[in-house]
Protein backbone atom coordinates (compact mmCIF):
# COMPACT_ATOMS: atom_id res chain seq x y z
CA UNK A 1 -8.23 -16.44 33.07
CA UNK A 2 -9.50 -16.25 36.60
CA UNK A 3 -9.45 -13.21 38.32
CA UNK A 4 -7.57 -12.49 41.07
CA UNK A 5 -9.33 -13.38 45.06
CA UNK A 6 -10.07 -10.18 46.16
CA UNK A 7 -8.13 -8.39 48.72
CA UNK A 8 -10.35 -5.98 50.25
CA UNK A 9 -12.97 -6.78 53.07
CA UNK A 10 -15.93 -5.40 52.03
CA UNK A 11 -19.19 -4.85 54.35
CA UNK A 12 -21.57 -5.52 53.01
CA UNK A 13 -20.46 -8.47 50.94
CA UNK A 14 -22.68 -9.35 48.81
CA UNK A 15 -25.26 -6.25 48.30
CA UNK A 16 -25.96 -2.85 48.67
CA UNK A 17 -29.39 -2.24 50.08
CA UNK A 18 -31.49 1.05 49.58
CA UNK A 19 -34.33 1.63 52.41
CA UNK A 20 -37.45 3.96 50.54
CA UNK A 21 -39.25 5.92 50.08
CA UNK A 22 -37.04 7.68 47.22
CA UNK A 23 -38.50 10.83 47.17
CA UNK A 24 -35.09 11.70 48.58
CA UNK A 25 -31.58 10.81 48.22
CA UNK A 26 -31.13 7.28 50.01
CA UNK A 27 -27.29 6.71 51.20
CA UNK A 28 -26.17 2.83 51.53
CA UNK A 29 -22.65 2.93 52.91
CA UNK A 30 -19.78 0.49 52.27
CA UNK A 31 -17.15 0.21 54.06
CA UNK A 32 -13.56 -1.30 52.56
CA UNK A 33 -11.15 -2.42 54.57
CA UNK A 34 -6.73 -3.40 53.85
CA UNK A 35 -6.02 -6.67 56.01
CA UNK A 36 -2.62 -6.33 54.11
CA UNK A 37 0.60 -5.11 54.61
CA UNK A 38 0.55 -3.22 50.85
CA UNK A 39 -1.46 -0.73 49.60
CA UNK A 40 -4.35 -1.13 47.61
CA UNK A 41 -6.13 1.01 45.14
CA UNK A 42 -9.59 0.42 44.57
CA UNK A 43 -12.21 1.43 42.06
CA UNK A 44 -16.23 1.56 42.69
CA UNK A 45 -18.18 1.35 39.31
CA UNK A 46 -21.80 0.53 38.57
CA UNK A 47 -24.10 -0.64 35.33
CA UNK A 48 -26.29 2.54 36.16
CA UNK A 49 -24.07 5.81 36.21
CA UNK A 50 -26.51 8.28 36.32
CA UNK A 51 -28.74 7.00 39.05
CA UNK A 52 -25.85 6.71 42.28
CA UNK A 53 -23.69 9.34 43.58
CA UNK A 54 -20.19 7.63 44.76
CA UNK A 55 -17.81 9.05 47.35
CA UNK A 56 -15.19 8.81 47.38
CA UNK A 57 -15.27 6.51 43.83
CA UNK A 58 -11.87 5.69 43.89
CA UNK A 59 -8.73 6.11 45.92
CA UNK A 60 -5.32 3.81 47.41
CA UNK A 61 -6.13 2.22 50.85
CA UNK A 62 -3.68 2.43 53.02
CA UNK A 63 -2.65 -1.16 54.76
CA UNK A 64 -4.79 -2.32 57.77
CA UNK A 65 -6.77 1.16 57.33
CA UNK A 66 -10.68 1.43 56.38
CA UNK A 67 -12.31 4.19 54.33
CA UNK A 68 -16.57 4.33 54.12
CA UNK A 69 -17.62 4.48 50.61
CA UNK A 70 -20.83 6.06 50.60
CA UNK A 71 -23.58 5.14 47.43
CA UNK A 72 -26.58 7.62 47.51
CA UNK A 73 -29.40 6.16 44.92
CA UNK A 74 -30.67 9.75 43.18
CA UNK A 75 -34.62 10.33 43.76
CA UNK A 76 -36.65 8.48 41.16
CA UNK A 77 -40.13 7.31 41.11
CA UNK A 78 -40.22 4.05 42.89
CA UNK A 79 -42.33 0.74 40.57
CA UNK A 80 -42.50 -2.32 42.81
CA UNK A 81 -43.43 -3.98 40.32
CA UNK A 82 -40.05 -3.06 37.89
CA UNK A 83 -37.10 -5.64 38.24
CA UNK A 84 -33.98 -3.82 39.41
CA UNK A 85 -30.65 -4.38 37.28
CA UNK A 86 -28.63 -2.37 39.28
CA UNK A 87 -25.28 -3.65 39.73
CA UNK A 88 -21.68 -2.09 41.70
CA UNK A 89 -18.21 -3.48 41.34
CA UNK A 90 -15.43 -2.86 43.46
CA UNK A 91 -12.05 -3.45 41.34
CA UNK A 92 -8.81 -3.23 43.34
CA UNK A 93 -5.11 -3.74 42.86
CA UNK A 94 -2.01 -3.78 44.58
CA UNK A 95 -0.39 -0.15 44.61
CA UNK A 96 3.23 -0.01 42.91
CA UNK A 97 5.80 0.92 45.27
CA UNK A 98 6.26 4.73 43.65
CA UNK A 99 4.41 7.52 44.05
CA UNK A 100 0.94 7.31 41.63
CA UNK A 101 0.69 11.08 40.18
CA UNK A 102 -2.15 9.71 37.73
CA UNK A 103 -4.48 7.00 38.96
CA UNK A 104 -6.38 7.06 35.85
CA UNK A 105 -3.24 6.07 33.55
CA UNK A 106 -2.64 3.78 36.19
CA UNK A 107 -5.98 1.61 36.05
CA UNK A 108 -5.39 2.29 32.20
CA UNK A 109 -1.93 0.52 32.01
CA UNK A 110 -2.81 -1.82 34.58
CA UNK A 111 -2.97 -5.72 33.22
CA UNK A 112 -5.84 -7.67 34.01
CA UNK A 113 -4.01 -10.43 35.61
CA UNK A 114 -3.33 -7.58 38.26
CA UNK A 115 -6.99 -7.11 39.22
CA UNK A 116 -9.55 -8.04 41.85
CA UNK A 117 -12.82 -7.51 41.93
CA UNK A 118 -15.98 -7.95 43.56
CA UNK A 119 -19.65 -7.54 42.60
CA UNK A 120 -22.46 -6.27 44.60
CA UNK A 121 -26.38 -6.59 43.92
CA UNK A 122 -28.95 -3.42 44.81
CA UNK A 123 -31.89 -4.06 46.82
CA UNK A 124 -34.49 -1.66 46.81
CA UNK A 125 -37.01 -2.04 50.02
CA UNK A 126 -39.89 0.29 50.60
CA UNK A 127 -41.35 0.15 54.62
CA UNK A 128 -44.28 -1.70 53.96
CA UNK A 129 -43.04 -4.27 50.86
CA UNK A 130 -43.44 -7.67 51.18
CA UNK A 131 -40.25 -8.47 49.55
CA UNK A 132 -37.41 -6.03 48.05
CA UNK A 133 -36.58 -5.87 44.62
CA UNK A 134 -33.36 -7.56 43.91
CA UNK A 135 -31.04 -7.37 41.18
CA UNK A 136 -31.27 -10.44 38.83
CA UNK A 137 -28.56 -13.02 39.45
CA UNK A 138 -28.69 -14.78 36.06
CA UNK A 139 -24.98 -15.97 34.97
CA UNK A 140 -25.37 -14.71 31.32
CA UNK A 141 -26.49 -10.77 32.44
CA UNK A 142 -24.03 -10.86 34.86
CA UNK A 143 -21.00 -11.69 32.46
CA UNK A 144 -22.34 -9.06 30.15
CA UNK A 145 -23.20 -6.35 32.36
CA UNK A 146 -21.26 -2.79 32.03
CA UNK A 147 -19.86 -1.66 34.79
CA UNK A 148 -18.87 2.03 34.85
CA UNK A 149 -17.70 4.71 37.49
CA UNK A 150 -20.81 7.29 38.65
CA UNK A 151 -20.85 10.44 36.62
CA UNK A 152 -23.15 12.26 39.38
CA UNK A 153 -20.79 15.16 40.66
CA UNK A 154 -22.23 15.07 44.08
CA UNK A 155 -25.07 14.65 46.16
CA UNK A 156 -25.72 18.05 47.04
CA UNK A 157 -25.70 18.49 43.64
CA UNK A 158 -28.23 15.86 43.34
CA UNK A 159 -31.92 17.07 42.18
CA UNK A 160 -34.49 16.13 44.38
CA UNK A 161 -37.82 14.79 42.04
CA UNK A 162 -40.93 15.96 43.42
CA UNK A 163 -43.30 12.26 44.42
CA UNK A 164 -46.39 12.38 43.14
CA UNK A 165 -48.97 13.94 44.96
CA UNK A 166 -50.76 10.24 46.06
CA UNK A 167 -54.35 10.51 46.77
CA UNK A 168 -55.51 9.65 50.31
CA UNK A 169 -57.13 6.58 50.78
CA UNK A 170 -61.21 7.23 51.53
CA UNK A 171 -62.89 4.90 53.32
CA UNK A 172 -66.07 3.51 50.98
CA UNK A 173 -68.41 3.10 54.13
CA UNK A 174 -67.79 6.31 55.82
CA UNK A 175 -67.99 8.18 51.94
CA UNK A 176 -71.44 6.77 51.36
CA UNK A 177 -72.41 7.68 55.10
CA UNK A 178 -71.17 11.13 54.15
CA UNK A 179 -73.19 11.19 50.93
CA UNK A 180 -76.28 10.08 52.59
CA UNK A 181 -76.22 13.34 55.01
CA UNK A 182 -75.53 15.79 52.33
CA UNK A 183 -79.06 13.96 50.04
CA UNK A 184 -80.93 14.11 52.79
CA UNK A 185 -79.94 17.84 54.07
CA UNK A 186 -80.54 18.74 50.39
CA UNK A 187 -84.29 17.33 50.75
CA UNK A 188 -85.01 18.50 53.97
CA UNK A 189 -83.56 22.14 52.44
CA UNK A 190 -85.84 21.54 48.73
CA UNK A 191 -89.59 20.84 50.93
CA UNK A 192 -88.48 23.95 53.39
CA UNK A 193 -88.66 26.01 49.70
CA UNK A 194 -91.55 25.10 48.82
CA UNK A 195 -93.45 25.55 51.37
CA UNK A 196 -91.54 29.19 51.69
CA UNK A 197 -93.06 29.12 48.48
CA UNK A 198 -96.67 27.94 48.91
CA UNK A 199 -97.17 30.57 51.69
CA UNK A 200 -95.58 33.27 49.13
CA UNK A 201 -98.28 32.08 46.62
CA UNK A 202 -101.03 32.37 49.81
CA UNK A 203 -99.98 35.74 50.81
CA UNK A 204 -99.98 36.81 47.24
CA UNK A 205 -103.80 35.83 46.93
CA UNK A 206 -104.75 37.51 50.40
CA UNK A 207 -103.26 40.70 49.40
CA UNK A 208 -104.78 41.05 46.13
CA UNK A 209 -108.09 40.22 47.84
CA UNK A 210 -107.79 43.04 49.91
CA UNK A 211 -106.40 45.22 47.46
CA UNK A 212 -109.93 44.83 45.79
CA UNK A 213 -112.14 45.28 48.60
CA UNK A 214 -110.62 48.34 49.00
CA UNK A 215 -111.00 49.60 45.94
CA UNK A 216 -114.84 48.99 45.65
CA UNK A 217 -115.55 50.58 49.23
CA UNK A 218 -113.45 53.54 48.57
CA UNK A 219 -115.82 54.40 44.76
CA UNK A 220 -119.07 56.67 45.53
CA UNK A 221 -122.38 55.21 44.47
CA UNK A 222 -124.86 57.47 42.28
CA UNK A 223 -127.93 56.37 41.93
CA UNK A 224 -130.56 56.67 39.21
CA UNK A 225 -132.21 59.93 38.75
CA UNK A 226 -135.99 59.38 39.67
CA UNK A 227 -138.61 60.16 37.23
CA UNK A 228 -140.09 62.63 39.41
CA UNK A 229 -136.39 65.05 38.98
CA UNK A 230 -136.65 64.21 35.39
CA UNK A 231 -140.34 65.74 35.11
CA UNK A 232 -139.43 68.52 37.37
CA UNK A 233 -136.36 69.56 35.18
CA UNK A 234 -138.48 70.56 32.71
CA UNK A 235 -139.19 74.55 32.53
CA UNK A 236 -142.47 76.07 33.39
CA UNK A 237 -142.71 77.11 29.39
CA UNK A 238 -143.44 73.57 28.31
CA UNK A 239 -146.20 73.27 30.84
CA UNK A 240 -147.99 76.56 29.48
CA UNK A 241 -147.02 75.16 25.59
CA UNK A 242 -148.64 71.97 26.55
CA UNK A 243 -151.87 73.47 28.22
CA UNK A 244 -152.57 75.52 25.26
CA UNK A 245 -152.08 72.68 22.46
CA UNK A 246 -154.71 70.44 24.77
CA UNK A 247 -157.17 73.58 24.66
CA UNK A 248 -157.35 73.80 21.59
CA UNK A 249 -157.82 70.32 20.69
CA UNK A 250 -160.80 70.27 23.50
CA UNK A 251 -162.51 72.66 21.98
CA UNK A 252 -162.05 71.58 18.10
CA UNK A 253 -163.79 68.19 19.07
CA UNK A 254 -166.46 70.06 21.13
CA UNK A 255 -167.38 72.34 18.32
């Protein structure tokens, strides 16, 4: 059986659109309006609970008044290049003409001839995407998908997820420029050590020269005793010794 035509204006009609980046909490708002003359209660559910905050979720609609649903996506880390799934639903139904203590026994007890409902795709857009991700519209997912009210208490309840730290672009020309500099400040820095070096070496060389000099002008010179000291260090005994022993040989070879 056919469900009911819906009775609710919604805007938008036909999706919910989400603006990124989703570092933060991104609010789409939808606003239902009661052309009727009855009330209306109505019911916002989606196939992915834990990833919207919605408020108010559910509520009765008072005729010709409007109420702004507002749908904040939770922070997640944003893949342009994963399909998004995410469906909403608005049910609705004509409000019985007592006083509704329990709306949940009330959608519970309700019969599905009773209901309306409408169905809304999610578009994810980031600033500088070509095109937006958009929920898939195939007839077989869309009979089977599970629609269920958000279980996220609120949004200021709603944990902000730290983006990943993205790493700045660098610019491949002005890098290699860069790199250049810093080779050529480490040559010009390499020859200015050795020649610090060299003239180290030099100075090294020059002082130990000196150091020498020094040393050989600064040890006296003794020369050779002379033969004539060495004769007249001998005592005047030696002489007389000597004088005696020629005697007598002088006169053994004259006799």
């Amino acid at each position: 059986m056919a469900n009911r035509e819906q009775a609710l204006i919604l805007e938008p009609a036909g999706e919910l659109r989400f603006r990124g980046p989703f570092t933060d909490v991104v609010t789409a708002d939808l606003n239902l309006t009661n052309p009727t003359d009855k009330r209306i209660c109505f019911k916002v559910k989606t196939t992915a609970p834990k990833r919207y905050c919605v408020r108010p979720n559910s509520g009765i609609l008072e005729p010709k008044k409007s109420i702004v649903v507002a749908v904040m996506l939770q922070p997640f880390e944003y893949d342009p290049t994963e399909k998004n799934k995410h469906k909403f639903m608005v049910q609705s139904m004509f409000a019985p003409d007592h006083v509704v203590d329990n709306q949940e026994v009330l959608w519970r007890d309700a019969p599905p001839e009773s209901l309306m409902d409408t169905k809304l795709k999610c578009v994810f857009e980031m600033p500088d995407a070509p095109q937006p991700l958009v929920a898939e519209t195939v007839k077989h997912s869309e009979a089977s998908a599970h629609y269920s009210e958000s279980n996220v208490e609120d949004s200021s309840f709603a944990r902000k997820v730290e983006s990943p730290k993205k790493m700045p672009s660098v610019n491949s020309g002005d890098e290699v420029k860069k790199l250049q500099l810093e080779l050529k400040k480490v040559q010009q820095e390499l020859q200015m050590v050795r020649f610090e070096n060299n003239q180290l070496k030099e100075d090294g060389a020059r002082l130990r020269k000196v150091a020498m000099a020094d040393t050989v002008s600064a040890t006296p010179s003794h020369p050779p005793p002379s033969s004539t000291n060495t004769v007249q260090a001998f005592p005047p005994v030696v002489y007389i010794i000597v004088a005696i022993l020629l005697g007598l040989l002088i006169g053994k070879f004259v006799l």
